[in-house]
N, C-alpha and C. Protein backbone atom coordinates (compact mmCIF):
# COMPACT_ATOMS: atom_id res chain seq x y z
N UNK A 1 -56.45 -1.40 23.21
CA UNK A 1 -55.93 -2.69 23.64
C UNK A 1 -54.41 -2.59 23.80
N UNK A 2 -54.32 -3.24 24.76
CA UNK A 2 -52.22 -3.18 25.20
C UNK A 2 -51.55 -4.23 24.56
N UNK A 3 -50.59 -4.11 23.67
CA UNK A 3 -49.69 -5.07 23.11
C UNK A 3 -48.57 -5.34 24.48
N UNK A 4 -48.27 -5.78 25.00
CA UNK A 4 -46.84 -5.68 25.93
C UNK A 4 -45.99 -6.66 25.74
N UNK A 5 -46.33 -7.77 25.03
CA UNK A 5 -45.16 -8.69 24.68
C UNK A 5 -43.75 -7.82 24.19
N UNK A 6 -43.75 -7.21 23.28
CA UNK A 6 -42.96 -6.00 22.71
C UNK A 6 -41.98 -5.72 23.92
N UNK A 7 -42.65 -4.95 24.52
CA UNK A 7 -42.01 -3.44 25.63
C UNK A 7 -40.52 -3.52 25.82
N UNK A 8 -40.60 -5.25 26.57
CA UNK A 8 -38.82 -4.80 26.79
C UNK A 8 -37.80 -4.79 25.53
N UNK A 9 -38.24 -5.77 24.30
CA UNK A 9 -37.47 -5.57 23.19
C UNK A 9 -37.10 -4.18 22.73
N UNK A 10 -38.57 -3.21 22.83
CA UNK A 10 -38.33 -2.34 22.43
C UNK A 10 -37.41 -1.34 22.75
N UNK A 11 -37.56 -1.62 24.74
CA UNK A 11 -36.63 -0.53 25.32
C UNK A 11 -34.91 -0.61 25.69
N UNK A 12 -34.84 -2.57 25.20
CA UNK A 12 -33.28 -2.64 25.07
C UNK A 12 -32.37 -2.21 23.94
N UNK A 13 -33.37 -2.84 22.66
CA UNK A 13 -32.93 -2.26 21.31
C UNK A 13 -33.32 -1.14 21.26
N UNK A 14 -34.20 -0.11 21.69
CA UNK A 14 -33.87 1.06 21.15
C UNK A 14 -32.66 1.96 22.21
N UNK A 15 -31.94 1.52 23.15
CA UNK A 15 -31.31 2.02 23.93
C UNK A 15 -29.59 1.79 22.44
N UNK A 16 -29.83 0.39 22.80
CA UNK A 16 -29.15 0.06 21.83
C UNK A 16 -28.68 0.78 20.33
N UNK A 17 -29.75 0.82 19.65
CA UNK A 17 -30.33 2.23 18.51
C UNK A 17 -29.58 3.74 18.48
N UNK A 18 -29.91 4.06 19.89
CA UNK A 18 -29.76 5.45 20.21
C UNK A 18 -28.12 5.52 20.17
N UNK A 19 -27.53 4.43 21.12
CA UNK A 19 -25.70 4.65 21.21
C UNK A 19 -25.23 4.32 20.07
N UNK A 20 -25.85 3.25 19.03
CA UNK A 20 -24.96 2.92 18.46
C UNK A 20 -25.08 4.08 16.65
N UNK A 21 -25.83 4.62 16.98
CA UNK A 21 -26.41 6.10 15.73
C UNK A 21 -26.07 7.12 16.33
N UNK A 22 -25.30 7.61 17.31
CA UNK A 22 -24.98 8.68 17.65
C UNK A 22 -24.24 9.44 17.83
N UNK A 23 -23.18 8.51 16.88
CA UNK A 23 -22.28 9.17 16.44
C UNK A 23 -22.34 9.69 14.65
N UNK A 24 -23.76 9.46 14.19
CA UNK A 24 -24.26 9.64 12.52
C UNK A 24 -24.86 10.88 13.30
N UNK A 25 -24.54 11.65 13.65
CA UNK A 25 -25.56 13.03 13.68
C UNK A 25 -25.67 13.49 12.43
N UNK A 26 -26.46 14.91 12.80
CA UNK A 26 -26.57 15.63 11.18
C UNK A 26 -24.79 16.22 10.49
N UNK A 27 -24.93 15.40 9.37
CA UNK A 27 -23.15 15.35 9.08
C UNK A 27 -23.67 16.12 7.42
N UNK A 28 -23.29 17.42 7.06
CA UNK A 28 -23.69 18.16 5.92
C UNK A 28 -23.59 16.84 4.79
N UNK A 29 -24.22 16.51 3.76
CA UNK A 29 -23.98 16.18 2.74
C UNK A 29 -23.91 16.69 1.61
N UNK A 30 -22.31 16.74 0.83
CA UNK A 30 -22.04 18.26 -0.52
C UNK A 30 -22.76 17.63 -1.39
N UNK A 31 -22.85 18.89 -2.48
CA UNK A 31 -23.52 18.36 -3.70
C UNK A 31 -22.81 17.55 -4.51
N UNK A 32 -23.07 16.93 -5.32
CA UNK A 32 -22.21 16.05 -6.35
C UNK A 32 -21.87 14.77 -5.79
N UNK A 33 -21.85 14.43 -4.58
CA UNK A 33 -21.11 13.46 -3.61
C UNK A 33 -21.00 11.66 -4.39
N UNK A 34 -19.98 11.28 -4.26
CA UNK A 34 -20.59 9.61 -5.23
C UNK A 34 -21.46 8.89 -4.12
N UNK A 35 -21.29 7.81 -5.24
CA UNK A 35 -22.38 6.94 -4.41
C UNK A 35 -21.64 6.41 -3.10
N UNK A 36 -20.70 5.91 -3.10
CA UNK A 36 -19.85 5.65 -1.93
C UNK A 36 -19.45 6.65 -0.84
N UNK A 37 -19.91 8.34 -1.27
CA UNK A 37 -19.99 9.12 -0.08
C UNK A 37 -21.07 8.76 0.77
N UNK A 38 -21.69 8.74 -0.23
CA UNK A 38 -23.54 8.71 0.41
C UNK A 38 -23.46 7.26 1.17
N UNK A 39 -22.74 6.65 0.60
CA UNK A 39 -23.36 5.23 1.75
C UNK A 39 -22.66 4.90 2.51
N UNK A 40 -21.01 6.01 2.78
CA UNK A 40 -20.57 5.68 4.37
C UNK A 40 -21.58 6.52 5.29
N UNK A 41 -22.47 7.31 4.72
CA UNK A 41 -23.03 8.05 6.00
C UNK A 41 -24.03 7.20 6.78
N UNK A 42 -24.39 6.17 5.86
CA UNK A 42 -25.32 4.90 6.18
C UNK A 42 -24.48 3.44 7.08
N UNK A 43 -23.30 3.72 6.64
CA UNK A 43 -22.40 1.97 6.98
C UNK A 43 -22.62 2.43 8.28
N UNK A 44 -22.64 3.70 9.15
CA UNK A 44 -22.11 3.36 10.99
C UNK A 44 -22.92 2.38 11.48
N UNK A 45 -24.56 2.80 11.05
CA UNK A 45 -25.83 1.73 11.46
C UNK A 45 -26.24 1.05 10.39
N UNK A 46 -26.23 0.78 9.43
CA UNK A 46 -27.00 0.02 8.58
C UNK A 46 -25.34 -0.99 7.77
N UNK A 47 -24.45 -1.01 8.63
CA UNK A 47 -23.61 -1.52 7.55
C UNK A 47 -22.54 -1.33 6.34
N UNK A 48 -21.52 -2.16 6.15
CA UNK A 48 -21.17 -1.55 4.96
C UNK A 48 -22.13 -2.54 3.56
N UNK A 49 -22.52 -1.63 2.83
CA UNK A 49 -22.96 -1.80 1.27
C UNK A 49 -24.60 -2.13 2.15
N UNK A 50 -24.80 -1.67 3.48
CA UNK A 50 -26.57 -1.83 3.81
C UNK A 50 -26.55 -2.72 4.52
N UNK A 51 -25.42 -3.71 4.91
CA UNK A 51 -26.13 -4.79 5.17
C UNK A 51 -25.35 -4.75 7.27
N UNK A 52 -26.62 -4.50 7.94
CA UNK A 52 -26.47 -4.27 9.41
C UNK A 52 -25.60 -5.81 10.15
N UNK A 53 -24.84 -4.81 10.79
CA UNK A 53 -24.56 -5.99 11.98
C UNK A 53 -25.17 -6.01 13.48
N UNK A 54 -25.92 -4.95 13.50
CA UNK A 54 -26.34 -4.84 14.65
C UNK A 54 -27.77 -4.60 14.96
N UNK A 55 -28.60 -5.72 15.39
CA UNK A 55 -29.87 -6.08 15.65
C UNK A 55 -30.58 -4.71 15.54
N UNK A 56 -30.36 -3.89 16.02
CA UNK A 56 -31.21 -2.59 16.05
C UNK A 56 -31.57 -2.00 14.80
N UNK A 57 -30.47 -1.90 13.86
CA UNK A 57 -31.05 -0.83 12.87
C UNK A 57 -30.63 -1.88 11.40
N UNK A 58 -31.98 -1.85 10.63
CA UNK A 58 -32.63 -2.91 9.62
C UNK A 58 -31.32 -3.13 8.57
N UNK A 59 -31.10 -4.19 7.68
CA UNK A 59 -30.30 -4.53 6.47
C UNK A 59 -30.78 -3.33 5.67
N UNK A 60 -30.37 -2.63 4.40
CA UNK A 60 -31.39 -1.81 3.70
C UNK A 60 -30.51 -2.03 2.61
N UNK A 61 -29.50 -2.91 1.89
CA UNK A 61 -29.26 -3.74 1.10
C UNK A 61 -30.35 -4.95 0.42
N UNK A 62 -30.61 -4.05 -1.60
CA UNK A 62 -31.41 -5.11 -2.26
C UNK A 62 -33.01 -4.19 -1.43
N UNK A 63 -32.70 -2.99 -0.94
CA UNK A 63 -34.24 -2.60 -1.00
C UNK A 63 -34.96 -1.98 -2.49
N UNK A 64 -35.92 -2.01 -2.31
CA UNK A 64 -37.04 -1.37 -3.74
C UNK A 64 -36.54 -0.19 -3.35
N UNK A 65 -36.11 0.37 -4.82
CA UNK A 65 -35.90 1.93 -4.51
C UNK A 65 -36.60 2.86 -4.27
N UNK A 66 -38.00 2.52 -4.92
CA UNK A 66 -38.81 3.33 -4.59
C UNK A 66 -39.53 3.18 -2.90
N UNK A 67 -39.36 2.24 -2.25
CA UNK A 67 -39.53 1.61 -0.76
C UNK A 67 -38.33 2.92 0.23
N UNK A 68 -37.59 2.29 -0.63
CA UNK A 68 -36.28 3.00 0.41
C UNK A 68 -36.58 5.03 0.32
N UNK A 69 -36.64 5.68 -0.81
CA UNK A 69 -37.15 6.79 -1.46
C UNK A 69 -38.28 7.35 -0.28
N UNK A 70 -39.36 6.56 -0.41
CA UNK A 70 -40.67 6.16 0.74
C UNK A 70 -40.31 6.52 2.23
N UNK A 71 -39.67 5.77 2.47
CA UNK A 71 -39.26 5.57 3.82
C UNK A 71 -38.45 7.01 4.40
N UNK A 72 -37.58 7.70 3.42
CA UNK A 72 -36.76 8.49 3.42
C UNK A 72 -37.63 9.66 3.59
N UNK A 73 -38.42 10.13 2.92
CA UNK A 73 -39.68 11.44 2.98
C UNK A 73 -40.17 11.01 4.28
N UNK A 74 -40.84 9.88 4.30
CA UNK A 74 -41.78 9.43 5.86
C UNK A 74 -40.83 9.87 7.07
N UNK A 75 -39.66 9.31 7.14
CA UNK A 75 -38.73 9.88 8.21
C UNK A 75 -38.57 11.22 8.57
N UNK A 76 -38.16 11.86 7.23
CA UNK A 76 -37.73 13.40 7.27
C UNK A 76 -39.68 14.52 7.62
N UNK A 77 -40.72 13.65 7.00
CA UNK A 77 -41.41 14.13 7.42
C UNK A 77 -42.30 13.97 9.11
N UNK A 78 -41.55 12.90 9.75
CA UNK A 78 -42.44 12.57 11.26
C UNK A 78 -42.80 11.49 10.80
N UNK A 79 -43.46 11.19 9.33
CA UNK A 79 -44.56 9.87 9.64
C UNK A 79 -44.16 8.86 10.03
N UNK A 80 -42.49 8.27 10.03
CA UNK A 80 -42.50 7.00 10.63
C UNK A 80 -41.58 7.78 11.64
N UNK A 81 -41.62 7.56 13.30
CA UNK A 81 -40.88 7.64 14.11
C UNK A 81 -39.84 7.14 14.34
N UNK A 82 -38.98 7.57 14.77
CA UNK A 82 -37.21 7.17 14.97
C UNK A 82 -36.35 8.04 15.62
N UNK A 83 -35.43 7.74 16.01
CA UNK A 83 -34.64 8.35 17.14
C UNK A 83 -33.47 9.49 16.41
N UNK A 84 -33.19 8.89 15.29
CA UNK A 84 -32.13 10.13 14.42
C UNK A 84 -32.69 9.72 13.12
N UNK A 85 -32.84 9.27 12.74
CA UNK A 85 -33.45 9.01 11.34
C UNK A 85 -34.42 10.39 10.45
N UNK A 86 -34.65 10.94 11.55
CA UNK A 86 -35.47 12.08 11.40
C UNK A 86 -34.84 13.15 10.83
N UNK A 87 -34.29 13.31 11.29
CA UNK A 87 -32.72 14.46 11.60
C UNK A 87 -31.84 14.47 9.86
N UNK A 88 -31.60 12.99 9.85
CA UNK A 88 -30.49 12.27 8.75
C UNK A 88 -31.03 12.63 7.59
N UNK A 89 -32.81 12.44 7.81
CA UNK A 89 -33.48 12.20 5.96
C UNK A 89 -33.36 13.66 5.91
N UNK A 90 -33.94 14.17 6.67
CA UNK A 90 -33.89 16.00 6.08
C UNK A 90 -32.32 16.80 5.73
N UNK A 91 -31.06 16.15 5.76
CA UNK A 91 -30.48 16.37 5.42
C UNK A 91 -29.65 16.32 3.41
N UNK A 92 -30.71 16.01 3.23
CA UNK A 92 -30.62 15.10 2.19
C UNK A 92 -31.92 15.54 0.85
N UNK A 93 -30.95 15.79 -0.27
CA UNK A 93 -31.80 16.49 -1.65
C UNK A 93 -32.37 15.08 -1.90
N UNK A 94 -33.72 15.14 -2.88
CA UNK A 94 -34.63 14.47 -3.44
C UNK A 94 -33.16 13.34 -4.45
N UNK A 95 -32.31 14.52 -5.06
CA UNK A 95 -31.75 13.38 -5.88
C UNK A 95 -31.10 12.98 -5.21
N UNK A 96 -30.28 13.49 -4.35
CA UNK A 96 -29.43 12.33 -3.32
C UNK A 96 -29.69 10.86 -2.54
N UNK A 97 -31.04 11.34 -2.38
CA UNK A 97 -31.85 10.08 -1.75
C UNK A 97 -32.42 8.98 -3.09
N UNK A 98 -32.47 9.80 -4.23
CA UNK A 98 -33.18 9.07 -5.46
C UNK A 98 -31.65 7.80 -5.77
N UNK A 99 -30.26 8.78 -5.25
CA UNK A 99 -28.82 8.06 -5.96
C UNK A 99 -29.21 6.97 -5.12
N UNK A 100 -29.14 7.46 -3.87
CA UNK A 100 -28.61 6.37 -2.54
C UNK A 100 -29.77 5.18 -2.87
N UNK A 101 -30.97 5.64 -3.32
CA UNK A 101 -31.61 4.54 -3.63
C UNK A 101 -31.20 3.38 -4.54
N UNK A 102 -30.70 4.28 -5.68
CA UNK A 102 -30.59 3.54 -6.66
C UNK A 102 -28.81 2.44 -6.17
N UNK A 103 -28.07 2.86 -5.50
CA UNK A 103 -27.09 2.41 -5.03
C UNK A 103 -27.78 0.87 -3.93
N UNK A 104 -28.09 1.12 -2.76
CA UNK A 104 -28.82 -0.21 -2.10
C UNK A 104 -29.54 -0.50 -3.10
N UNK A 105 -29.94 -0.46 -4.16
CA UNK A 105 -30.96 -1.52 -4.30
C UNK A 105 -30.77 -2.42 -5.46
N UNK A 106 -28.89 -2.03 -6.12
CA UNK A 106 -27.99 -3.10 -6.46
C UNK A 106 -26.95 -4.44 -5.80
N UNK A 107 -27.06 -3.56 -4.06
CA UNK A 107 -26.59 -4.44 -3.03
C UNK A 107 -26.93 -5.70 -2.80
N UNK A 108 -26.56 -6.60 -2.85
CA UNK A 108 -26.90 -8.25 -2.24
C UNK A 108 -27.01 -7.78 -0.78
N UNK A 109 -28.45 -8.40 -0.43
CA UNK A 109 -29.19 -8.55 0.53
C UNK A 109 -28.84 -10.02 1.35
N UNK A 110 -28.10 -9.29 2.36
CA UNK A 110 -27.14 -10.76 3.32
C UNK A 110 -27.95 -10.94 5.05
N UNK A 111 -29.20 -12.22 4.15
CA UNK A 111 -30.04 -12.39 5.83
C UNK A 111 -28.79 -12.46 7.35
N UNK A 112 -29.38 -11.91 8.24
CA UNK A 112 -28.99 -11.88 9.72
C UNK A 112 -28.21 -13.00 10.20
N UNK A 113 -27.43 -13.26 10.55
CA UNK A 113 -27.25 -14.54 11.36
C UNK A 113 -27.33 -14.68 12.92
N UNK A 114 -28.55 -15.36 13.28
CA UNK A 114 -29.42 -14.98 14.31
C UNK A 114 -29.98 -16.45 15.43
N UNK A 115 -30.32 -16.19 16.28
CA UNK A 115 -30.78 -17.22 17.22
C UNK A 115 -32.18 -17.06 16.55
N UNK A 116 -32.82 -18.26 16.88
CA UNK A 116 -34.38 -18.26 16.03
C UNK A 116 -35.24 -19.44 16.97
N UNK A 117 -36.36 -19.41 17.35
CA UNK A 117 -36.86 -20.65 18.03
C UNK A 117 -37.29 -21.24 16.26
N UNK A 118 -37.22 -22.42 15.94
CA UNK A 118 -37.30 -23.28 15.00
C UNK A 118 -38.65 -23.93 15.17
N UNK A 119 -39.43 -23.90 16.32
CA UNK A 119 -40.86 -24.69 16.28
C UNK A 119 -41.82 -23.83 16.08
N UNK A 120 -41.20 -22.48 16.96
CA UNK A 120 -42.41 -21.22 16.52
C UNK A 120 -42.19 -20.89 14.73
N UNK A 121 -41.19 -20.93 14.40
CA UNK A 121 -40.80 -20.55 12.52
C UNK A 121 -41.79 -21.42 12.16
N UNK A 122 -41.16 -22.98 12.32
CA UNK A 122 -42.46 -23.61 11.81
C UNK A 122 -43.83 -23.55 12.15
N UNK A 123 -44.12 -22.94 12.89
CA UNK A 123 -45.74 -23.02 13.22
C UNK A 123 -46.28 -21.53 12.19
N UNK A 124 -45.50 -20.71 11.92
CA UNK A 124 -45.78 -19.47 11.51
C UNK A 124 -45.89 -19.42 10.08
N UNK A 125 -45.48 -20.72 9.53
CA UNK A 125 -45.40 -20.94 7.90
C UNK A 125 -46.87 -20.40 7.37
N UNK A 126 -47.72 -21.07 8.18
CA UNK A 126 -49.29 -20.60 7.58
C UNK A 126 -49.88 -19.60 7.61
N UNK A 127 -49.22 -19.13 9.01
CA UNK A 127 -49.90 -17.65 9.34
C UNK A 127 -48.86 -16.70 8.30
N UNK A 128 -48.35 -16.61 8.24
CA UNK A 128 -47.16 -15.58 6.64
C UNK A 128 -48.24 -16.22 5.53
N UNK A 129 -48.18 -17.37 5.04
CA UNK A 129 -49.17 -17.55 3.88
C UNK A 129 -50.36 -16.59 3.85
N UNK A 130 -51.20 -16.65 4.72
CA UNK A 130 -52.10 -16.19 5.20
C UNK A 130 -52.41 -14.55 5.45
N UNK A 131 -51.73 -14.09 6.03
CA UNK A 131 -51.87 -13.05 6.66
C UNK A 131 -51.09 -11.91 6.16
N UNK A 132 -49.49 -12.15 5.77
CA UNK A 132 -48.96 -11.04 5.00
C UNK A 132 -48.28 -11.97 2.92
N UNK A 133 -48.50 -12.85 3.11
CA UNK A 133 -47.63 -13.24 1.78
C UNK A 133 -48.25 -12.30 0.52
N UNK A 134 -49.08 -11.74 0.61
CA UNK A 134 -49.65 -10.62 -0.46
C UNK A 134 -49.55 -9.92 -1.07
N UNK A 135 -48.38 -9.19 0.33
CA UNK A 135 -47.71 -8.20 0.12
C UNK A 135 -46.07 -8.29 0.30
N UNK A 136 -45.64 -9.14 1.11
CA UNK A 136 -44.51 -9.36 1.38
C UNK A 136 -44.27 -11.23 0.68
N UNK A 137 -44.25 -11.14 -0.47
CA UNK A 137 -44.04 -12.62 -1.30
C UNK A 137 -42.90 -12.84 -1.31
N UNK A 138 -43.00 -14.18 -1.52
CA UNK A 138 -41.69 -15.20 -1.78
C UNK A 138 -41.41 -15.29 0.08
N UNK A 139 -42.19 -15.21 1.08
CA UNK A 139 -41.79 -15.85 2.01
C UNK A 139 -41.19 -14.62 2.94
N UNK A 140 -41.54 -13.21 2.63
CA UNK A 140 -41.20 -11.72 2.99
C UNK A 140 -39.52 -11.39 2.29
N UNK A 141 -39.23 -12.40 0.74
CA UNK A 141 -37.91 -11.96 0.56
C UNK A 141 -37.73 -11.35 -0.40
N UNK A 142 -38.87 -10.91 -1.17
CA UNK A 142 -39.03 -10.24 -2.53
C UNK A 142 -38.45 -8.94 -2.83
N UNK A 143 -37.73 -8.78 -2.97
CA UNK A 143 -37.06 -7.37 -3.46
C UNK A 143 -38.11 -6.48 -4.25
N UNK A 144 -39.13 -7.38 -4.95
CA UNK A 144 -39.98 -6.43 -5.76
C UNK A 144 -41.37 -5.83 -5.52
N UNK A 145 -41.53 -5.91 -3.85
CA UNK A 145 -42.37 -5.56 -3.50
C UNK A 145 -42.13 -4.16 -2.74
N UNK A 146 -42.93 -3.30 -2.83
CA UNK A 146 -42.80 -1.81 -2.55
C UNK A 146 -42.63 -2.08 -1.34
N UNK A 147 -41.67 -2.42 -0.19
CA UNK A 147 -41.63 -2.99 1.46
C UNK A 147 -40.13 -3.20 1.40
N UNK A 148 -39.66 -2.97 2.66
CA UNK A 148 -38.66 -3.82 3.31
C UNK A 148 -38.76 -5.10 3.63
N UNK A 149 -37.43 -5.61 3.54
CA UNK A 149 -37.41 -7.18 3.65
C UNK A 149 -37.64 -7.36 5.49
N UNK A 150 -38.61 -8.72 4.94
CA UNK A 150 -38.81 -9.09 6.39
C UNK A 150 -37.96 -10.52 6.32
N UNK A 151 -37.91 -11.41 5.43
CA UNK A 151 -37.28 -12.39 5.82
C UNK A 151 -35.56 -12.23 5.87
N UNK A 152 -34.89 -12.76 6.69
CA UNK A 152 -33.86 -12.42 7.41
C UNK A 152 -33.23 -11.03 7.92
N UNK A 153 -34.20 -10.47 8.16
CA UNK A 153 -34.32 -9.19 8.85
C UNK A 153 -33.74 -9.28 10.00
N UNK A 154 -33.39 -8.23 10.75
CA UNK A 154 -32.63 -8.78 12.60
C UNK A 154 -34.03 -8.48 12.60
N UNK A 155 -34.04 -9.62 13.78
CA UNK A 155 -35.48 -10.07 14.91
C UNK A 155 -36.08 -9.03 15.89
N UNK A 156 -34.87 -8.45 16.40
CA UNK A 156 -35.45 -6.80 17.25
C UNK A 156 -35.80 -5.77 16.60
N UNK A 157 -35.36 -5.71 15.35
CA UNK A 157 -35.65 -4.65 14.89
C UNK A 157 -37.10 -4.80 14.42
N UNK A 158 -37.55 -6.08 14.12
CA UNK A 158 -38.92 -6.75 13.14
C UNK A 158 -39.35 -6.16 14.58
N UNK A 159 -39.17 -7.09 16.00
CA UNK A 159 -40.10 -6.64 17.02
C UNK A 159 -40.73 -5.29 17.37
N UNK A 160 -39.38 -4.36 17.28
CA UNK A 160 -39.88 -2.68 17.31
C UNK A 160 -40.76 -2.11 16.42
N UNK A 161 -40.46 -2.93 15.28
CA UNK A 161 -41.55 -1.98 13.94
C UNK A 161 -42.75 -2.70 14.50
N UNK A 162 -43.30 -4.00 14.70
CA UNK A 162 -44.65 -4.24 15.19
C UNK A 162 -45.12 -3.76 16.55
N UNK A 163 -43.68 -3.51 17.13
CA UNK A 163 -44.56 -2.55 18.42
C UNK A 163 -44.72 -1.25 18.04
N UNK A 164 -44.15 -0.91 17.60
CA UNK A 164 -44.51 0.40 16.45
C UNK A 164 -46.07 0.54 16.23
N UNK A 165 -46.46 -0.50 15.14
CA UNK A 165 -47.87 -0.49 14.63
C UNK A 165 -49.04 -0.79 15.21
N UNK A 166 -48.66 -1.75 16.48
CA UNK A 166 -49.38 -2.06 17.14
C UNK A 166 -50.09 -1.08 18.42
N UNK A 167 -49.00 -0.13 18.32
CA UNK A 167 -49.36 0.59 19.76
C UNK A 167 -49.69 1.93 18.54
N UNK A 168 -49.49 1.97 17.99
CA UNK A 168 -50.23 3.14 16.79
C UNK A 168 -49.49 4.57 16.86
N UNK A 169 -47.75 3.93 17.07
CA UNK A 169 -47.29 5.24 16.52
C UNK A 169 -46.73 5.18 15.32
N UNK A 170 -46.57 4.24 14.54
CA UNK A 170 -46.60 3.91 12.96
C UNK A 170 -47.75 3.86 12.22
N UNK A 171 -48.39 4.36 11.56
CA UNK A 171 -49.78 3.95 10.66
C UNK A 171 -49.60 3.28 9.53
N UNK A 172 -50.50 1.55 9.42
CA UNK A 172 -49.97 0.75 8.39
C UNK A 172 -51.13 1.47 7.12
N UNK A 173 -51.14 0.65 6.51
CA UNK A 173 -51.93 0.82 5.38
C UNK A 173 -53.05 0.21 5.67
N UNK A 174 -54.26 0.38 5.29
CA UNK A 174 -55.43 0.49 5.44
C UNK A 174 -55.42 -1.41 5.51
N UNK A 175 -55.18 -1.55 4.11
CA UNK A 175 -55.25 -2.99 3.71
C UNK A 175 -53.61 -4.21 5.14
N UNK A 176 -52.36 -3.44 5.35
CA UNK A 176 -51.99 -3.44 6.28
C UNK A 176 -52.59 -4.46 7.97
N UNK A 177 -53.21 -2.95 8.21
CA UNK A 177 -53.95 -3.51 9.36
C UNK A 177 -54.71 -3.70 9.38
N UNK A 178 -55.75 -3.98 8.34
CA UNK A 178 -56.98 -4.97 8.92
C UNK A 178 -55.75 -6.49 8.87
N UNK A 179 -54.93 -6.89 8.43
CA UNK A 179 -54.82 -8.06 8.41
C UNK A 179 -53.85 -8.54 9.70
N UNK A 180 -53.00 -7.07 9.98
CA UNK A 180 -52.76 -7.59 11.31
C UNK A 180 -53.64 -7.38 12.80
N UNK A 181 -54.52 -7.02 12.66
CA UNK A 181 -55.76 -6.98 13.54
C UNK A 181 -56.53 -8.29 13.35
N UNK A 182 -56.40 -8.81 12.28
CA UNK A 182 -57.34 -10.45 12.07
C UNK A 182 -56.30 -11.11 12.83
N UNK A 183 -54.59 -10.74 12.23
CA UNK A 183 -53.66 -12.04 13.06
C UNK A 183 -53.76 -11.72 14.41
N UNK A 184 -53.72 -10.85 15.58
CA UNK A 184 -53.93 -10.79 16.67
C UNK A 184 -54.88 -11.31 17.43
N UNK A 185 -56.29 -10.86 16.72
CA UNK A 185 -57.35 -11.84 16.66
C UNK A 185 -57.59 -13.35 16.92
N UNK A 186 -57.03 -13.84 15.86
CA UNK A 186 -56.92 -15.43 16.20
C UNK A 186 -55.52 -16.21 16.51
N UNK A 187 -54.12 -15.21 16.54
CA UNK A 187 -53.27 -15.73 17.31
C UNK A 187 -52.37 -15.36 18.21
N UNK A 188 -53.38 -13.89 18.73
CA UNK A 188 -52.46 -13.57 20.22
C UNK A 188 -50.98 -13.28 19.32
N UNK A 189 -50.63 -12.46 21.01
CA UNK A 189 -48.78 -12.12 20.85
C UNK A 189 -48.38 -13.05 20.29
N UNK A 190 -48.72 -14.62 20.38
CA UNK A 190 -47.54 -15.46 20.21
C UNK A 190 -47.54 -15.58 18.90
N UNK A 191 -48.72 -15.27 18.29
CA UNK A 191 -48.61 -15.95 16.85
C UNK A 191 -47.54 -14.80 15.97
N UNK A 192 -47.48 -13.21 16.59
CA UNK A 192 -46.94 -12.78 15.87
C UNK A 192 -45.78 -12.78 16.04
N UNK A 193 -45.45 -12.98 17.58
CA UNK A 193 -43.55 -13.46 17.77
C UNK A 193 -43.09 -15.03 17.12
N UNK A 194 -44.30 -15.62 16.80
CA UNK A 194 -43.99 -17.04 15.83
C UNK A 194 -43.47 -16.14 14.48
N UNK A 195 -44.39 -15.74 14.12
CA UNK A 195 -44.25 -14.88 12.75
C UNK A 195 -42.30 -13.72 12.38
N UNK A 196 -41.97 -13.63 13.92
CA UNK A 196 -40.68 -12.89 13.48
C UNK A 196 -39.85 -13.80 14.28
N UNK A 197 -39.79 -15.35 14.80
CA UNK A 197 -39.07 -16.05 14.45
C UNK A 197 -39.12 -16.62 12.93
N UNK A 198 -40.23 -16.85 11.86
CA UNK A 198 -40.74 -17.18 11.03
C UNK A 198 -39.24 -16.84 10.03
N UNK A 199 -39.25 -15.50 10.27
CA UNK A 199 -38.10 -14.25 9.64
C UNK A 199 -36.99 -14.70 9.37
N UNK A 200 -37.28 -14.43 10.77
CA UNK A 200 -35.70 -14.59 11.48
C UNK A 200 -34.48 -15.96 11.35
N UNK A 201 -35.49 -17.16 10.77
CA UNK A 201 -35.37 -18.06 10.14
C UNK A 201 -34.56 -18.46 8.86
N UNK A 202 -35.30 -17.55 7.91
CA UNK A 202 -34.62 -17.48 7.00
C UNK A 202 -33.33 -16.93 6.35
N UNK A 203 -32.12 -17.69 6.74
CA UNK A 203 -31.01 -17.58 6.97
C UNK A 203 -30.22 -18.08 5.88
């Protein structure tokens, strides 16, 4: 089945993605480095102290360390796709990534400030109850859930990761996608672009 609501988000922000990370190539990281080495190699795209200014690449300020840890192997190993991200994690020792974890995930987590349709947010209140609050609680803002934050997340970037999963070059979790296969089910593209204004909302 074809998702295409996605496509063009995907192919402006990831154009976007590509220029604005490309100047983070593979940059050696020494041993011993503090925590503040390790997280200018992160400020070009993700911000200073994690927290992004630019729609493309996610806040990662106030993530679960063990989420962020996760994400870091998945990258360096292929499993989640990305344009340099790939490149960046394999540069990088188990404890370096264990510091950098432990560094974001003392960061205050500073939602997006973002355009949002306000009738689709509200219509999406039920479908988040419903469909992901399980796993992504408190409204997708829980720091203590093994996940990245979805509420005040940038909105393109939420769009790319579901065109991501949807077109099946991300693999969710078992429990995952059956539930976003039920939301497609009974609410079409729109319910899930309701769902990342829903986000995008929470400001």
């Amino acid at each position: 089945m074809a998702y295409n609501i996605f496509t063009k988000a995907v192919l402006a922000t990831g154009l976007t993605f590509a220029v604005s990370s490309a100047f983070a190539a593979d940059v050696p990281v020494q041993s011993g480095a503090s925590d503040g080495m390790l997280a200018n190699t992160c400020a070009g795209c993700h911000g200073t102290n994690g927290n992004s200014t630019g729609p493309s690449a996610p806040t990662i300020a106030g993530y679960n360390p063990e989420y962020f840890k996760f994400s870091m192997a998945a990258f360096a190993s292929g499993e989640f796709p990305s344009t340099i991200m790939g490149r960046i994690a394999k540069g990088y020792t188990e404890d370096e990534i264990a510091q950098m974890a432990d560094f974001y995930a003392k960061q205050k987590f500073i939602p997006a400030k973002q355009e949002f349709d306000a009738a689709q947010a509200k219509k999406a209140d039920k479908l988040h109850d419903k469909y992901c609050e399980k796993c992504h609680e408190d409204g997708g803002a829980s720091p203590e859930d093994e996940s990245g934050f979805l509420a005040g997340q940038w909105a393109p970037y939420l769009r790319m990761q579901l065109a991501d999963y949807y077109a099946g070059s991300r693999e969710p979790s078992k429990k995952m996608k059956k539930k976003m296969e039920e939301l497609h089910e009974k609410a079409g593209d729109a319910g899930v672009e309701a769902l990342v204004n829903y986000y995008a909302s929470k400001q």
